[in-house]
Protein backbone atom coordinates (compact mmCIF):
# COMPACT_ATOMS: atom_id res chain seq x y z
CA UNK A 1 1.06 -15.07 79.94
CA UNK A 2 -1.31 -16.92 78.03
CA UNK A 3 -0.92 -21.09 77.95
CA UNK A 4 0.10 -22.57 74.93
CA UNK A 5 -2.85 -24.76 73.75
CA UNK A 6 -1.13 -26.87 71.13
CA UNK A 7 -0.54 -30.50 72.52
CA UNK A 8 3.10 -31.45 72.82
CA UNK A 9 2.76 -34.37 70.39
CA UNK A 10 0.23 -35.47 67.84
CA UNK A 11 -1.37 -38.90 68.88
CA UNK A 12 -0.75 -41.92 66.63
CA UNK A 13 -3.40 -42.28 64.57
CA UNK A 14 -5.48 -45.33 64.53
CA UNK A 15 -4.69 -48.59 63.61
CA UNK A 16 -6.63 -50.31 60.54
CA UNK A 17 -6.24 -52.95 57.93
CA UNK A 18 -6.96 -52.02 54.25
CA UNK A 19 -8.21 -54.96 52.04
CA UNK A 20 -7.00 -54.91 48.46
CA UNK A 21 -9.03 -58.25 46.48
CA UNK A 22 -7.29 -58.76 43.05
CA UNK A 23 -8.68 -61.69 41.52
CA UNK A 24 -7.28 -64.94 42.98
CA UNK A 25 -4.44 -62.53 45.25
CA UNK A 26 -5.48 -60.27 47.85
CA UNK A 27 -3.25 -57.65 48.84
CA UNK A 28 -3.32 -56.84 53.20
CA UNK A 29 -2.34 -53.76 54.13
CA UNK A 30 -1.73 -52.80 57.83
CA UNK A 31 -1.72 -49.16 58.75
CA UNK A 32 -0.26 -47.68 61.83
CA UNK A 33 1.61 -49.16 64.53
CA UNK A 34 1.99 -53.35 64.10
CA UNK A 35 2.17 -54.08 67.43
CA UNK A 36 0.98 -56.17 70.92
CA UNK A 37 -2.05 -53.99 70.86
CA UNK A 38 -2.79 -54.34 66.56
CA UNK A 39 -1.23 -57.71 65.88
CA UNK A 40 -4.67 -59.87 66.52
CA UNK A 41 -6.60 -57.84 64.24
CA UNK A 42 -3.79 -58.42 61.35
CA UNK A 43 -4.13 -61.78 62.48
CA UNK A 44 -8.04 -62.01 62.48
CA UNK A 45 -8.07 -60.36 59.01
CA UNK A 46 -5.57 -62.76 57.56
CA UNK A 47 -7.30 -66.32 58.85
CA UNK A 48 -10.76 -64.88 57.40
CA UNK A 49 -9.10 -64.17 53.75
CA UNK A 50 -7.80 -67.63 53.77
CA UNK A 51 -10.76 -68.81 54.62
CA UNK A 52 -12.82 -67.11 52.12
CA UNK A 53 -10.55 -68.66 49.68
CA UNK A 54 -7.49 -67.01 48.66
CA UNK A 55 -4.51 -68.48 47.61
CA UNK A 56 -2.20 -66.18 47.54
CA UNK A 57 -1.74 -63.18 50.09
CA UNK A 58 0.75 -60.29 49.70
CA UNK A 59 1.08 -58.26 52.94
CA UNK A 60 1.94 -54.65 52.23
CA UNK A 61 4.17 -53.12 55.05
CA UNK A 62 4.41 -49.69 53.10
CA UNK A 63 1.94 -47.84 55.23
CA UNK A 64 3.05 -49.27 58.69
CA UNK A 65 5.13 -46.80 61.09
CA UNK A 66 6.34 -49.49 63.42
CA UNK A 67 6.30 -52.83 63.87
CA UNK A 68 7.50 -55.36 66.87
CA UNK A 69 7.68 -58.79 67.84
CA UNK A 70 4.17 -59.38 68.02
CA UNK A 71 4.00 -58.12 64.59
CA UNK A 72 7.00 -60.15 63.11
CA UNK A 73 5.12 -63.59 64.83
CA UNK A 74 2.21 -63.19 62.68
CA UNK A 75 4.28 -62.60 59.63
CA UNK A 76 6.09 -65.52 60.13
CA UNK A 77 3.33 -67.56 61.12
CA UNK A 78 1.77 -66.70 57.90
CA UNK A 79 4.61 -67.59 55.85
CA UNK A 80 4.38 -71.05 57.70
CA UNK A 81 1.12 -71.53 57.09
CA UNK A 82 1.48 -70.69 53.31
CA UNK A 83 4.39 -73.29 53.42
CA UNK A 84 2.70 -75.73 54.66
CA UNK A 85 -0.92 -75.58 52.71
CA UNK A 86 0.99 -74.62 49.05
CA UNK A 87 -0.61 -71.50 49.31
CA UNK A 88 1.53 -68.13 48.55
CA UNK A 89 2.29 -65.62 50.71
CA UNK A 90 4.51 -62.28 50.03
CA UNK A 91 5.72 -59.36 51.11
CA UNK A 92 5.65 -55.85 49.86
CA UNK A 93 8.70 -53.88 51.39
CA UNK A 94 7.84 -50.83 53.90
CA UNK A 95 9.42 -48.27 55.26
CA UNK A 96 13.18 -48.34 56.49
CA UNK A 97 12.75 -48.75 60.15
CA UNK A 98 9.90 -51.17 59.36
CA UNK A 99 12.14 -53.55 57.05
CA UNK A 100 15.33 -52.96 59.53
CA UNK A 101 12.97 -55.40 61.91
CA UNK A 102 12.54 -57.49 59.84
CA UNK A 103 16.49 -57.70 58.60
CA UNK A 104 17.14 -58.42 62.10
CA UNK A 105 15.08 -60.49 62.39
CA UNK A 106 16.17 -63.01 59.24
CA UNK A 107 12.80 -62.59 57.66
CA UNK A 108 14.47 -60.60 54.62
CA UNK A 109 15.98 -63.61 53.29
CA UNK A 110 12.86 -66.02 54.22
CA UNK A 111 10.14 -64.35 53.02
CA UNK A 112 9.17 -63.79 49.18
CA UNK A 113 9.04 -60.07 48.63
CA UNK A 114 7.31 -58.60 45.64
CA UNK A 115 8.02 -55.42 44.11
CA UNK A 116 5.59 -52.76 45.03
């Protein structure tokens, strides 16, 4: 009997952050798995934005596939930060499991969300 070469379950791809610069608003957008092992390059990418100037960020969840605490901490420290420097920050919704989180979490009501 010949073995069955097909793997049992297809790997999660990698994670990455796609930069979106639109004049004085950049839109973030994580892709993947937001989790212990991603959250510090969200995080990374975020601070250097700000630091290259802009004012407002929106973070698009749309292409993210999970997300945890670790990603929910640097969501809401963002929104903190935007709070407390005047600067804007906003959501774009993603998928269900991805914005049930962040329902549970009591982000939904918190954090400005844009239509996408």
């Amino acid at each position: 009997m010949p073995a069955n070469t097909e793997p049992l379950s297809q790997p999660a791809p990698p994670f990455r952050v796609d930069v979106h610069p639109e004049r004085d608003t950049v839109r973030v957008a994580p892709v993947g798995e937001l989790d212990l092992a991603t959250a510090s390059l969200l995080e990374k990418q975020l601070h250097e934005l700000r630091s290259a100037g802009f004012e407002h960020v929106v973070l698009d969840l749309r292409e993210l596939t999970f997300i945890d605490s670790s990603g929910i901490r640097v969501i809401v420290a963002e929104h903190r930060f935007a709070e407390d420097t005047e600067h804007e920050f906003s959501l774009l919704s993603g998928p269900p499991a991805v914005q049930r989180a962040l329902e549970v979490c009591g982000l939904l009501g918190l954090v400005r969300a844009d239509a996408g």
